[in-house]
N, C-alpha and C. Protein backbone atom coordinates (compact mmCIF):
# COMPACT_ATOMS: atom_id res chain seq x y z
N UNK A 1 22.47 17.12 2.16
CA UNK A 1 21.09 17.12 2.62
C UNK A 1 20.47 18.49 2.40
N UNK A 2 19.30 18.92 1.71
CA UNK A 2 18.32 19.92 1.61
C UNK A 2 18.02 20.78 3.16
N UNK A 3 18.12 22.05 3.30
CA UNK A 3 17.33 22.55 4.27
C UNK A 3 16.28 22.07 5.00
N UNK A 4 15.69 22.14 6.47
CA UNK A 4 14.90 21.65 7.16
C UNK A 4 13.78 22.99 6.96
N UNK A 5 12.60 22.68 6.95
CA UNK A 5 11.45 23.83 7.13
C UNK A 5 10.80 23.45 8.23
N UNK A 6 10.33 24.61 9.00
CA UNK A 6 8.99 24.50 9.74
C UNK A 6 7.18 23.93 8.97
N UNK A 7 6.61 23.11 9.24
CA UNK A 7 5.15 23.17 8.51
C UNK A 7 4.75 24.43 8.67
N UNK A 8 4.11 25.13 7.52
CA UNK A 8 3.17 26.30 7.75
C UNK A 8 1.99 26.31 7.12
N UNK A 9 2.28 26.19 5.34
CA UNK A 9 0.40 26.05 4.67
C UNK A 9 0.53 24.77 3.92
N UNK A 10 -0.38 23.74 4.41
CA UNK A 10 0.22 22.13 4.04
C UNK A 10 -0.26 22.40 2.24
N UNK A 11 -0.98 23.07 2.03
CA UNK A 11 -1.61 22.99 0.68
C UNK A 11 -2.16 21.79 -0.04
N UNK A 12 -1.95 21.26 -1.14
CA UNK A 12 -1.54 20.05 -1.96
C UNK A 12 -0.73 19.18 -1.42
N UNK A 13 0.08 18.48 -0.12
CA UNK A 13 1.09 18.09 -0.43
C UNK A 13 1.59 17.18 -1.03
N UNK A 14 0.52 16.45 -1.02
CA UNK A 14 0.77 15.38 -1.74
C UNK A 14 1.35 15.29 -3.59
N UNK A 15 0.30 16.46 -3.86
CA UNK A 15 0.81 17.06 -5.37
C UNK A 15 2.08 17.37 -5.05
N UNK A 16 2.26 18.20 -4.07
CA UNK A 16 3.70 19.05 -4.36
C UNK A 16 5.15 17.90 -3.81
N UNK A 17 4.61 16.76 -3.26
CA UNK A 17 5.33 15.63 -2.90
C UNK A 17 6.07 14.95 -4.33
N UNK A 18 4.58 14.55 -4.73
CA UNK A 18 5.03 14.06 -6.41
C UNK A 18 5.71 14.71 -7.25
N UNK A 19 5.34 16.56 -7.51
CA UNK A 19 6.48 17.37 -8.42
C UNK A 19 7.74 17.17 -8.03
N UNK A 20 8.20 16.99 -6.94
CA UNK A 20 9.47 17.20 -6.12
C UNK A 20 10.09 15.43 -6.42
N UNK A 21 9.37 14.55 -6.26
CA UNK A 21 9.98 13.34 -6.47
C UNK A 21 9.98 12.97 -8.36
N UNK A 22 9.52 13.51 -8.90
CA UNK A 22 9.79 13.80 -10.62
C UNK A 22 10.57 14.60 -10.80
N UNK A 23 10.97 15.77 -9.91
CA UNK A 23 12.40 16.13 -10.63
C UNK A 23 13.89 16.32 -9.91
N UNK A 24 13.28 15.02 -8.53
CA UNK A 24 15.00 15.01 -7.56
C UNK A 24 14.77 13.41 -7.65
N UNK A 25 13.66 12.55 -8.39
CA UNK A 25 14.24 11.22 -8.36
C UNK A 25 14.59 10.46 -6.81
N UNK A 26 15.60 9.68 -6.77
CA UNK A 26 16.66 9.26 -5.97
C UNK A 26 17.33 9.91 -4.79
N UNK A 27 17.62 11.33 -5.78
CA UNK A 27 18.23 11.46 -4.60
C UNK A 27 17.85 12.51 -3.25
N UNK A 28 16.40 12.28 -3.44
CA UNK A 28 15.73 13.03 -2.56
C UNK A 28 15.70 12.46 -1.26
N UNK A 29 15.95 10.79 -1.29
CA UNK A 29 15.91 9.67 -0.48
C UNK A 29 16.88 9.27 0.13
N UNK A 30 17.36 8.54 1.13
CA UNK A 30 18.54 8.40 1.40
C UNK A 30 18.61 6.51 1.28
N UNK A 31 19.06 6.50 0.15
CA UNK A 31 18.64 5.04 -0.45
C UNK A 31 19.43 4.23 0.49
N UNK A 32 20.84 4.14 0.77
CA UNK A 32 21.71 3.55 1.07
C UNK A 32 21.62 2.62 2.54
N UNK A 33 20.98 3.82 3.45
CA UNK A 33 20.23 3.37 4.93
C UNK A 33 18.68 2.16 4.66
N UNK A 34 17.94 2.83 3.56
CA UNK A 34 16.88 1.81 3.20
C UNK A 34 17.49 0.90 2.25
N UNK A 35 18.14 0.48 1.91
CA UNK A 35 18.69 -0.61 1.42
C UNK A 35 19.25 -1.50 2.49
N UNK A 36 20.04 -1.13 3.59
CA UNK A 36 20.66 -2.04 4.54
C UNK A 36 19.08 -2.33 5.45
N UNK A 37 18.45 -1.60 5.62
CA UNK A 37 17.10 -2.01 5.91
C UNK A 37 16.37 -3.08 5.56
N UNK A 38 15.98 -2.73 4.25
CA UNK A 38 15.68 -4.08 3.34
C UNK A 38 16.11 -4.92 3.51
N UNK A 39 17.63 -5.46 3.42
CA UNK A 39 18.12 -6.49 3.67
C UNK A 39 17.82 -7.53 4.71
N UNK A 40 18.26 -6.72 5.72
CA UNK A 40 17.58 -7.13 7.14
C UNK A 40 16.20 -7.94 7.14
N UNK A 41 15.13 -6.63 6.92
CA UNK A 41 14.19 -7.49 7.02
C UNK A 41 13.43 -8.28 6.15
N UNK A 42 14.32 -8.40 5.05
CA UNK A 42 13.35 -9.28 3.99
C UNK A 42 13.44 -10.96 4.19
N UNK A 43 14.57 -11.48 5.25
CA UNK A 43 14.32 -12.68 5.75
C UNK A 43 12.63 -13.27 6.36
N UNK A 44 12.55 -12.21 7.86
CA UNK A 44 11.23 -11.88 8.47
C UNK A 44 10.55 -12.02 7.42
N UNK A 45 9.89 -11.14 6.42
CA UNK A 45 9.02 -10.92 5.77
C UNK A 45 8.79 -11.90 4.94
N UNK A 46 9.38 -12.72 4.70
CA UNK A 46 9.42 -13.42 3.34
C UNK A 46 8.88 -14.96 4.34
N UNK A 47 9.69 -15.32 5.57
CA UNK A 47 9.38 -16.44 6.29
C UNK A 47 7.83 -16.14 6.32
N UNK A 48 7.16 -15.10 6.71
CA UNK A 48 5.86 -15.20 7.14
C UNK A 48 4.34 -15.16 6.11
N UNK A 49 5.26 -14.84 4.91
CA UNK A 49 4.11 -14.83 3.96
C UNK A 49 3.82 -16.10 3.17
N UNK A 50 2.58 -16.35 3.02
CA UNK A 50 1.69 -17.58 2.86
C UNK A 50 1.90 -18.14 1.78
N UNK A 51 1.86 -16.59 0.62
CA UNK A 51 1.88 -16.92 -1.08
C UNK A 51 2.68 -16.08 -1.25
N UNK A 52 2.85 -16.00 -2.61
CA UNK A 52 4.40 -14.78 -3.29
C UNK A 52 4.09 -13.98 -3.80
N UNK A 53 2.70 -13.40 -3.86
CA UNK A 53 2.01 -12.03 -4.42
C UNK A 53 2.27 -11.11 -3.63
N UNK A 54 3.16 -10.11 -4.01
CA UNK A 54 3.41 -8.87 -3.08
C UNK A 54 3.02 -7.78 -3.69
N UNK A 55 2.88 -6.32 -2.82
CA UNK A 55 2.83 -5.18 -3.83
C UNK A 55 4.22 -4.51 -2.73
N UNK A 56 4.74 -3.75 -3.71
CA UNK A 56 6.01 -2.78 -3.06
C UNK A 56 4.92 -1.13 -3.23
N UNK A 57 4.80 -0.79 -2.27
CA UNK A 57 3.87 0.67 -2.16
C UNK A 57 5.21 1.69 -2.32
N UNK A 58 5.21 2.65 -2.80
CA UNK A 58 6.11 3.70 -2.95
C UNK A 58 7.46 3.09 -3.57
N UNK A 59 7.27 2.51 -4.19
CA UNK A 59 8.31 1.90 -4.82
C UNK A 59 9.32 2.56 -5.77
N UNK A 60 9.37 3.65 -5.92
CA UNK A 60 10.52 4.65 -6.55
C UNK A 60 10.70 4.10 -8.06
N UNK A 61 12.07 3.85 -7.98
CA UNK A 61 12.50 3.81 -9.40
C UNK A 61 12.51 2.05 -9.19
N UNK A 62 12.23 1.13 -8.20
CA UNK A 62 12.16 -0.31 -8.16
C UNK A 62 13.03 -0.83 -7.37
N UNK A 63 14.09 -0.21 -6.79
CA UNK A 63 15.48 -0.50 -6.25
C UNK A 63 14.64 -2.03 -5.48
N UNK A 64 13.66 -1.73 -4.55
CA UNK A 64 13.03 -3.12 -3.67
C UNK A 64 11.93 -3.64 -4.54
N UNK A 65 11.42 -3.58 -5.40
CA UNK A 65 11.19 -4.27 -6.41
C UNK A 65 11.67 -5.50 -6.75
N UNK A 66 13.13 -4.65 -7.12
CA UNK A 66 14.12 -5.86 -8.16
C UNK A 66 14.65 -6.95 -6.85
N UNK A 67 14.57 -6.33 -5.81
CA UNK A 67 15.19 -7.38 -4.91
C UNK A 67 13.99 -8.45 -4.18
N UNK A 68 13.20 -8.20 -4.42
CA UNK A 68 11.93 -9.16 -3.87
C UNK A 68 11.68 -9.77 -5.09
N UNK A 69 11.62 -9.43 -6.66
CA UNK A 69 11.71 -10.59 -7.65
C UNK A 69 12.49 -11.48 -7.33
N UNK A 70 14.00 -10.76 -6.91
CA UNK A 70 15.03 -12.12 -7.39
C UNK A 70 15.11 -12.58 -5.95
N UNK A 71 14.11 -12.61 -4.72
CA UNK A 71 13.69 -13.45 -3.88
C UNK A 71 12.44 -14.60 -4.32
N UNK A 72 12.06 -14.56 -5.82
CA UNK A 72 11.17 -15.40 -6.43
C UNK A 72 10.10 -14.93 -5.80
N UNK A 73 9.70 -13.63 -5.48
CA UNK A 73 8.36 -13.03 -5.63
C UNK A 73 7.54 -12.37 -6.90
N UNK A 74 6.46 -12.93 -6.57
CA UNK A 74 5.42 -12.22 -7.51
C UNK A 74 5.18 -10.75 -7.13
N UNK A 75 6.16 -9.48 -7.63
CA UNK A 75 6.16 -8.49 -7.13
C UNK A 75 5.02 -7.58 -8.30
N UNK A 76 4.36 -6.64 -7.58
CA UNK A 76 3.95 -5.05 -8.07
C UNK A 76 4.30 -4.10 -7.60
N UNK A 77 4.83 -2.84 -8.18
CA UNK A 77 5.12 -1.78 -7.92
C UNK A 77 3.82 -1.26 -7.83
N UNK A 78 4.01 0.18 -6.87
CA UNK A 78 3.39 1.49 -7.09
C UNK A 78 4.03 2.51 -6.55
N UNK A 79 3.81 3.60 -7.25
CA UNK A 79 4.12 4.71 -6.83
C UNK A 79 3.58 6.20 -7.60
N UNK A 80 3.68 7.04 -7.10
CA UNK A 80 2.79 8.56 -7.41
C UNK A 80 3.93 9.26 -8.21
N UNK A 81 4.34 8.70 -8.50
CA UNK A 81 5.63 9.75 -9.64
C UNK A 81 5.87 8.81 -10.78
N UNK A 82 5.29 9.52 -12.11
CA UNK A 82 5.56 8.42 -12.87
C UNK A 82 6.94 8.81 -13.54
N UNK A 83 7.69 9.56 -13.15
CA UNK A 83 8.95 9.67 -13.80
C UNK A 83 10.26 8.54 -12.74
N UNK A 84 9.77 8.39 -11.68
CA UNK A 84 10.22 7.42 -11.06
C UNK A 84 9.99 5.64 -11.71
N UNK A 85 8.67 5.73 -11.79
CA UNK A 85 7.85 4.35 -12.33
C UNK A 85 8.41 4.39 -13.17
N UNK A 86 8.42 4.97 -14.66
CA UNK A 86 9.73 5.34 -15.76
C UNK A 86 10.77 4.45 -15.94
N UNK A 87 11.44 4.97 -14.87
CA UNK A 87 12.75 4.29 -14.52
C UNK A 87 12.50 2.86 -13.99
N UNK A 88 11.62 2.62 -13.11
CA UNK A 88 11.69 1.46 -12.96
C UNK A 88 11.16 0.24 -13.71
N UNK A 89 10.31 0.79 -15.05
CA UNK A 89 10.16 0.12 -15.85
C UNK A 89 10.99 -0.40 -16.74
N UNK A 90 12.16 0.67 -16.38
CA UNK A 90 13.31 0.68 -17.53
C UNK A 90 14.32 -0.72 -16.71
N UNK A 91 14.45 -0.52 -15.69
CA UNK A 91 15.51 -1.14 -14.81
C UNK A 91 14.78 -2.42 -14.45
N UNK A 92 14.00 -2.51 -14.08
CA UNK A 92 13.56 -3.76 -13.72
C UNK A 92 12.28 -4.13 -14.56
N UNK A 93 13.01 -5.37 -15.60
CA UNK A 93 11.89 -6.26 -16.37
C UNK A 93 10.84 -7.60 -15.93
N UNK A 94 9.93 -7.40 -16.02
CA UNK A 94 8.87 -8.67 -16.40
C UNK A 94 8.46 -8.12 -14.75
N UNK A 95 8.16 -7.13 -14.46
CA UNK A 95 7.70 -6.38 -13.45
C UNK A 95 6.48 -5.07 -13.54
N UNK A 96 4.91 -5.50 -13.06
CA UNK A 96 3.99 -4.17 -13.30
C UNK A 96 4.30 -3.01 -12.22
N UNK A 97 3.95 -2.22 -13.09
CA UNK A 97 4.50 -0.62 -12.02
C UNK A 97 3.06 -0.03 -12.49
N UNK A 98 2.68 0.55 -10.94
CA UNK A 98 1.17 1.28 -11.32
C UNK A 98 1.33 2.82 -10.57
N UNK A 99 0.82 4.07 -11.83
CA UNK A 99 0.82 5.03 -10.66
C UNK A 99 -0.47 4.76 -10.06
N UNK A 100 -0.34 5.80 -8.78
CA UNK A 100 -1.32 5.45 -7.30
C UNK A 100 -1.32 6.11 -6.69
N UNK A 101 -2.19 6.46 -5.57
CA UNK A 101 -1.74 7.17 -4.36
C UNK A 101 -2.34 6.14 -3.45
N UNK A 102 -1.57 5.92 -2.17
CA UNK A 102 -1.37 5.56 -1.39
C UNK A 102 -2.79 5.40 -0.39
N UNK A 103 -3.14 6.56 -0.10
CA UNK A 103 -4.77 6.57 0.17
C UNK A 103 -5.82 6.33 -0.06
N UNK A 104 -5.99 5.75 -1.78
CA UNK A 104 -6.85 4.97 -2.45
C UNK A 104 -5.94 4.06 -3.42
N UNK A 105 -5.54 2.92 -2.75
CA UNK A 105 -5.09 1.69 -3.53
C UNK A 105 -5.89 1.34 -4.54
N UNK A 106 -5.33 1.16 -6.27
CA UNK A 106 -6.08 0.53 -6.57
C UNK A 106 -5.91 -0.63 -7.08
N UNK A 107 -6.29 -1.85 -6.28
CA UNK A 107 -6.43 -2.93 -6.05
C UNK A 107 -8.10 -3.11 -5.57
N UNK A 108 -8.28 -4.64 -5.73
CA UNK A 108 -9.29 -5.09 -4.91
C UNK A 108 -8.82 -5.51 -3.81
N UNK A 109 -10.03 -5.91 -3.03
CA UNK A 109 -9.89 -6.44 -1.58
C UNK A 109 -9.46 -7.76 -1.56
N UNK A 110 -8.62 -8.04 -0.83
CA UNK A 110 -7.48 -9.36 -0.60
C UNK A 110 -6.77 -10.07 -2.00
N UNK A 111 -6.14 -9.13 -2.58
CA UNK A 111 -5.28 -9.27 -3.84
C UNK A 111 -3.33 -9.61 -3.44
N UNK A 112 -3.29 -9.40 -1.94
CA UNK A 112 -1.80 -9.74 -1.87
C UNK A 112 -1.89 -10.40 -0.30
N UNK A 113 -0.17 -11.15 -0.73
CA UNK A 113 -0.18 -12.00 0.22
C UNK A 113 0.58 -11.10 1.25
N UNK A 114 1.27 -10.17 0.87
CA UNK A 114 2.30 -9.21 1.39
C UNK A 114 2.24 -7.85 1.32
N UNK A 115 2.12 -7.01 1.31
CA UNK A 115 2.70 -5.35 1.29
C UNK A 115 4.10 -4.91 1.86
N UNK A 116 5.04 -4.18 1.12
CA UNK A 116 6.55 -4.19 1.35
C UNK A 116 6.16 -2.53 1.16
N UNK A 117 6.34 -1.62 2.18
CA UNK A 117 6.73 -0.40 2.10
C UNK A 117 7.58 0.47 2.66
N UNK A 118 8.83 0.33 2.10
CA UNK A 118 10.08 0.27 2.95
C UNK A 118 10.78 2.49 2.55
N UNK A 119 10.75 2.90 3.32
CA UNK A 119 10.99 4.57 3.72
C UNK A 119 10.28 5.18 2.56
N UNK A 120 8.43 4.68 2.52
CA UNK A 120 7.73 5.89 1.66
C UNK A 120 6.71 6.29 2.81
N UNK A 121 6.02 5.62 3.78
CA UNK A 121 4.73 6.32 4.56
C UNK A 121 5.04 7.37 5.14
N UNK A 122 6.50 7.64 5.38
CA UNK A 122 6.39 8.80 6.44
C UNK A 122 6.55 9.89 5.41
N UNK A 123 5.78 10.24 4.24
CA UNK A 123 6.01 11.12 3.23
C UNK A 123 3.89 11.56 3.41
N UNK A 124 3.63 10.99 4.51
CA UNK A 124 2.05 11.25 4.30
C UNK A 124 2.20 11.80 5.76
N UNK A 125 0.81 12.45 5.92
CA UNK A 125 0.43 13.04 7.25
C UNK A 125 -0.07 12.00 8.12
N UNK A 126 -0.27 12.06 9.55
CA UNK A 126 -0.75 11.33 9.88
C UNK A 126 -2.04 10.54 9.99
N UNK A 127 -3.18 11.38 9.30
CA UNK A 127 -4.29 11.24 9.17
C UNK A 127 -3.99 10.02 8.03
N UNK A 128 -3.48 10.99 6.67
CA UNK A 128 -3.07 10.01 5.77
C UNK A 128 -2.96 8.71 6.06
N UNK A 129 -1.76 8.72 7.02
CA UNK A 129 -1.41 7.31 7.03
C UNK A 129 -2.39 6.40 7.98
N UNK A 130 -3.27 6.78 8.66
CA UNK A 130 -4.26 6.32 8.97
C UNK A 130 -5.19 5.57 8.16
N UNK A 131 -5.83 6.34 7.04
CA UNK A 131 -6.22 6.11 5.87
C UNK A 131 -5.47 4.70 5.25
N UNK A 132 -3.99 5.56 5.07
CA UNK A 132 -2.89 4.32 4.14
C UNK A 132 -3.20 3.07 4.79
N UNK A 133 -3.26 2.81 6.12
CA UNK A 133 -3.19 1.47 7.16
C UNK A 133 -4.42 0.58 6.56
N UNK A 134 -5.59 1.58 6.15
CA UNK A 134 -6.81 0.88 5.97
C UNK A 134 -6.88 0.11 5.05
N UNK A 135 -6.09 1.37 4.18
CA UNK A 135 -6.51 0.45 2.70
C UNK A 135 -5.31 -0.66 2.54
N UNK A 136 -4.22 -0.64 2.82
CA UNK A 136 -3.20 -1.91 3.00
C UNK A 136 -3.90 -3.34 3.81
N UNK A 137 -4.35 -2.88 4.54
CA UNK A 137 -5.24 -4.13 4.89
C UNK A 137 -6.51 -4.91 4.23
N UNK A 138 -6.62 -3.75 3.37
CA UNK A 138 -8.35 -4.06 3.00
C UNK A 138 -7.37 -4.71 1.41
N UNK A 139 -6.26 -4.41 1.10
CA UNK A 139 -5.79 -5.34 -0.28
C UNK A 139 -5.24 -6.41 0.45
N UNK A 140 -4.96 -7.02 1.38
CA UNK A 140 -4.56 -8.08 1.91
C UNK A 140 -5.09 -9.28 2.01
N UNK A 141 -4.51 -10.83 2.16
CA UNK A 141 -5.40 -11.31 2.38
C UNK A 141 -5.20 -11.63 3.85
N UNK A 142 -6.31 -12.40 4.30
CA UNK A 142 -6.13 -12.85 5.71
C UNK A 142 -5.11 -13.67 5.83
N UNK A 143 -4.16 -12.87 6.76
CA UNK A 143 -3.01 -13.72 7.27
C UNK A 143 -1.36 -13.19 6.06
N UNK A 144 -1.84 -11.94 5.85
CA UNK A 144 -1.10 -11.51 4.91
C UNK A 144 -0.15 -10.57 5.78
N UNK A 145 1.05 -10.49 5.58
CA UNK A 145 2.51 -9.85 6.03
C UNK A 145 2.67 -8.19 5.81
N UNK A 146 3.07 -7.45 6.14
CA UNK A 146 2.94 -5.77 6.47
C UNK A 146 4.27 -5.30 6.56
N UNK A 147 5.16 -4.68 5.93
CA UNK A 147 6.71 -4.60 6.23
C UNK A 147 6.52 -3.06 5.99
N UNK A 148 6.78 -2.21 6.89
CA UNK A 148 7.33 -0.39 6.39
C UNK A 148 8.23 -0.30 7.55
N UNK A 149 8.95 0.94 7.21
CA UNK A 149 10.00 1.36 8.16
C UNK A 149 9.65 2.93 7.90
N UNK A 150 9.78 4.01 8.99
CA UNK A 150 9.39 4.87 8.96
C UNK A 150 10.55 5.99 9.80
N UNK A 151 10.16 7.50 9.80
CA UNK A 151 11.37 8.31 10.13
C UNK A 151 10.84 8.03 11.77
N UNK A 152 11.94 7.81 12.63
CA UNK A 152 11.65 7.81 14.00
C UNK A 152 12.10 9.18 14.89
N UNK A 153 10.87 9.26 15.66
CA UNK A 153 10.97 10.84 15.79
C UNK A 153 9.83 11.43 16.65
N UNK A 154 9.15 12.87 16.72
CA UNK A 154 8.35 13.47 16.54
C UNK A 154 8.01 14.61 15.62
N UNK A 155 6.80 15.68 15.23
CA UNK A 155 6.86 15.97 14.08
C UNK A 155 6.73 16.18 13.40
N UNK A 156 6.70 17.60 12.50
CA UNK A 156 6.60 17.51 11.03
C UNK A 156 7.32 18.30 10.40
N UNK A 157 7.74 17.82 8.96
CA UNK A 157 9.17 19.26 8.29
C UNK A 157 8.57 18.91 7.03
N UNK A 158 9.38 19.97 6.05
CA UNK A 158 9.61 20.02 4.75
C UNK A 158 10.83 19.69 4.24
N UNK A 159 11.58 19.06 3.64
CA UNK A 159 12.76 19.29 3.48
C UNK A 159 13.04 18.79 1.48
N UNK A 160 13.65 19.51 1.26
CA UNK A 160 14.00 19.56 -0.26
C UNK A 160 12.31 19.75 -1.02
N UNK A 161 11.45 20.46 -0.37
CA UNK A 161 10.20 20.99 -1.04
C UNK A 161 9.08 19.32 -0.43
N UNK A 162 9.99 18.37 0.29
CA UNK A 162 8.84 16.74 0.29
C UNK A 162 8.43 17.20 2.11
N UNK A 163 7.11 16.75 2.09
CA UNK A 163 6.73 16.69 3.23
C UNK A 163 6.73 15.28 3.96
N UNK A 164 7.67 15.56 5.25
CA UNK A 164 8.10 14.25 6.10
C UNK A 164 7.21 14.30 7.57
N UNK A 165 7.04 13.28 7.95
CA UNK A 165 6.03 13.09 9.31
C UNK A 165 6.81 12.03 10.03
N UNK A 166 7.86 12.75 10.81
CA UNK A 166 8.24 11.35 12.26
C UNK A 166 7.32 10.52 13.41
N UNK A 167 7.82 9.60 13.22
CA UNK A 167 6.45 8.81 14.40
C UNK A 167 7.48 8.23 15.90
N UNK A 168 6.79 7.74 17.04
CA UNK A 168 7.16 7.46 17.95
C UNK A 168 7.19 5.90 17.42
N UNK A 169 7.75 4.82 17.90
CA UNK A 169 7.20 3.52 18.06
C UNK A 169 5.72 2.94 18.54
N UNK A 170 5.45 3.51 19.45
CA UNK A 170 4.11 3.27 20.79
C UNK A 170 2.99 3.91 19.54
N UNK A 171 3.23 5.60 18.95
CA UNK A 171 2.40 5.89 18.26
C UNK A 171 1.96 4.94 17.25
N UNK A 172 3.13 4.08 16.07
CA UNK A 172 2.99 3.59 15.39
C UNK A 172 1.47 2.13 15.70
N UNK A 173 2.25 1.76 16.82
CA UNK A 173 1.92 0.59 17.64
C UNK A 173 0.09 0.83 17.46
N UNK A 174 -0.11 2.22 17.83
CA UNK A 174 -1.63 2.37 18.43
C UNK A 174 -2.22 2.26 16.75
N UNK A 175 -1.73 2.82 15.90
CA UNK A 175 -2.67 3.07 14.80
C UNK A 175 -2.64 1.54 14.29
N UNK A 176 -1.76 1.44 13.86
CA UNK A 176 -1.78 -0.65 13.79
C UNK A 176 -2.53 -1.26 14.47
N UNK A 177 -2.64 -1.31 15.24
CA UNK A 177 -4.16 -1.50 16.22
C UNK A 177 -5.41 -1.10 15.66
N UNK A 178 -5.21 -0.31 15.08
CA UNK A 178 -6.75 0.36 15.09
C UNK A 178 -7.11 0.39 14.24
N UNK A 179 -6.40 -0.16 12.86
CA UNK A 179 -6.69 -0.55 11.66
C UNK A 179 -6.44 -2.05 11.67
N UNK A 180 -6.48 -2.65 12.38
CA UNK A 180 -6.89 -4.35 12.70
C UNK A 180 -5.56 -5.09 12.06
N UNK A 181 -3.82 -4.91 12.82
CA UNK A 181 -2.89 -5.40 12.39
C UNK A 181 -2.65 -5.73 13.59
N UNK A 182 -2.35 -6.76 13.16
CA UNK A 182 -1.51 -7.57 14.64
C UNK A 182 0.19 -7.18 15.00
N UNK A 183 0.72 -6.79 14.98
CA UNK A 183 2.30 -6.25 14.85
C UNK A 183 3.13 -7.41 15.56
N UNK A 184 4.59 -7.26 15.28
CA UNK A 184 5.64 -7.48 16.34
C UNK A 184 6.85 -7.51 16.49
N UNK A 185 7.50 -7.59 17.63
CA UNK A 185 8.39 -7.61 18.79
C UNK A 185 9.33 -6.41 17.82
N UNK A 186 9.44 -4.85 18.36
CA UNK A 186 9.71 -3.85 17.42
C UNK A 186 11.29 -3.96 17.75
N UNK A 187 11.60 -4.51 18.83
CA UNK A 187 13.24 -4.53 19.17
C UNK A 187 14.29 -5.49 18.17
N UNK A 188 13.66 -5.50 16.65
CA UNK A 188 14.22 -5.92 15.27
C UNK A 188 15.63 -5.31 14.86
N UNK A 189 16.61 -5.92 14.72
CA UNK A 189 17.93 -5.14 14.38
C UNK A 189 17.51 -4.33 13.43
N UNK A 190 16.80 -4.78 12.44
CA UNK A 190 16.22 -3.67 11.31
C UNK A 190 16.00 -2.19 11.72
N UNK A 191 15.61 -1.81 12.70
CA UNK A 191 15.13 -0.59 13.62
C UNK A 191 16.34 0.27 13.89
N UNK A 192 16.74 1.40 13.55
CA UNK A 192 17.90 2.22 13.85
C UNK A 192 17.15 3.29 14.64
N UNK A 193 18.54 4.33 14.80
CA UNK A 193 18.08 5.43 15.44
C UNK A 193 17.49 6.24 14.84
N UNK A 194 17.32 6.08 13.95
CA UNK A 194 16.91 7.36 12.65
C UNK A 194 15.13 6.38 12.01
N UNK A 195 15.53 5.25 12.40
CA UNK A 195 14.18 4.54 11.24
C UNK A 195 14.09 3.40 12.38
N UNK A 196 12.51 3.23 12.40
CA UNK A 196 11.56 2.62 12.90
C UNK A 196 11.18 1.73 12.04
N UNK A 197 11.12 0.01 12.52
CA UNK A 197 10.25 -0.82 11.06
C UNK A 197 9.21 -1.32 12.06
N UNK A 198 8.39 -1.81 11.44
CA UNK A 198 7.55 -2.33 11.89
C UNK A 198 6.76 -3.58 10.83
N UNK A 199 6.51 -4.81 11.79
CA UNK A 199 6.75 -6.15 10.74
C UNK A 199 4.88 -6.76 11.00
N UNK A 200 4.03 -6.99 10.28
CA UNK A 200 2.38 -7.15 11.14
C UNK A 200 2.06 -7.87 10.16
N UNK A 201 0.70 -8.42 11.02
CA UNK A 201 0.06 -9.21 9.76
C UNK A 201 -1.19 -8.85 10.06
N UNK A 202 -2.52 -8.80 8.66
CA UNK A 202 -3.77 -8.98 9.24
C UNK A 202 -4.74 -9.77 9.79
């Protein structure tokens, strides 16, 4: 694991998020914990969605990509590193990968039946992800499914040059609210000590 930092001058981070995930890839992430994650909750997620149009937000090199295709979803990638997207163009076929940022989706309004964003939001500030909540809803359609898991915590660090933001549960709870998601019952085996999911619809 990379050194822990104190926040001091946030700068760019988002730029300096993306340089750092173009040249540590993978293993900047701790794939192995979000993979047993995934698993878990892609039963939930999959029971509640209407149609099979999904987008995977922060989708890396595709790792949850490839596993929501071969759940017979109509999957899209995105993500802000195209040396990641790269790879996942390489690894996973008959699959679109779009770069993006997270804060301005570009999609239209009610283009998916689902959003899958499984350990990328807590790589934004909290304002950010305020923002992020909006626009995930505003590509949704009504009655469309919400899957992220996030660092559980309080908070903010640097670590390996990426900027991380821990959330409470209750915190999570309020902003979901307030960007018009219905959430629920957070006591999901999916939920560890380290990662928070949270499962909503709009």
């Amino acid at each position: 694991m990379g050194k822990y930092h104190p926040l001091e001058d946030m700068g760019d981070y988002v730029n300096q998020n993306k340089e750092t995930f173009d040249r540590l890839g993978t293993s900047a992430t701790e794939v192995e914990e979000l993979d047993h994650m995934a698993k878990l909750a892609l039963p939930g997620f999959q029971m509640l969605l209407a149609g099979g149009r999904v987008l995977d937000v922060g989708c890396g090199v595709g790792i949850d990509s490839l596993r929501l295709k071969r759940h017979m979803l109509d999957v899209q990638g995105l993500d802000i590193s195209e040396v990641m997207l790269a790879e996942a163009k390489r690894l996973v076929e008959g699959v679109p990968f779009w770069q993006g940022d997270f804060r301005a989706l570009p999609f239209a309004p009610d283009s998916f039946d689902g959003v899958w964003a499984n350990g990328s939001l807590f790589y934004v500030t909290t304002a950010d992800l305020q923002q992020t909540l909006q626009e995930v809803r505003r590509i949704l359609k009504t009655g469309g499914v919400f899957f992220a898991s996030y660092l559980q915590g309080e908070g903010e660090f640097y670590r390996n040059s990426l900027y991380h933001h821990c959330y409470r549960p209750e915190e999570l709870e309020q902003y979901y609210r307030e960007a018009g998601f219905k959430t629920f019952d957070q006591s999901l085996e999916t939920s560890t000590n380290k990662y928070v999911c949270i499962l909503a619809v709009k």
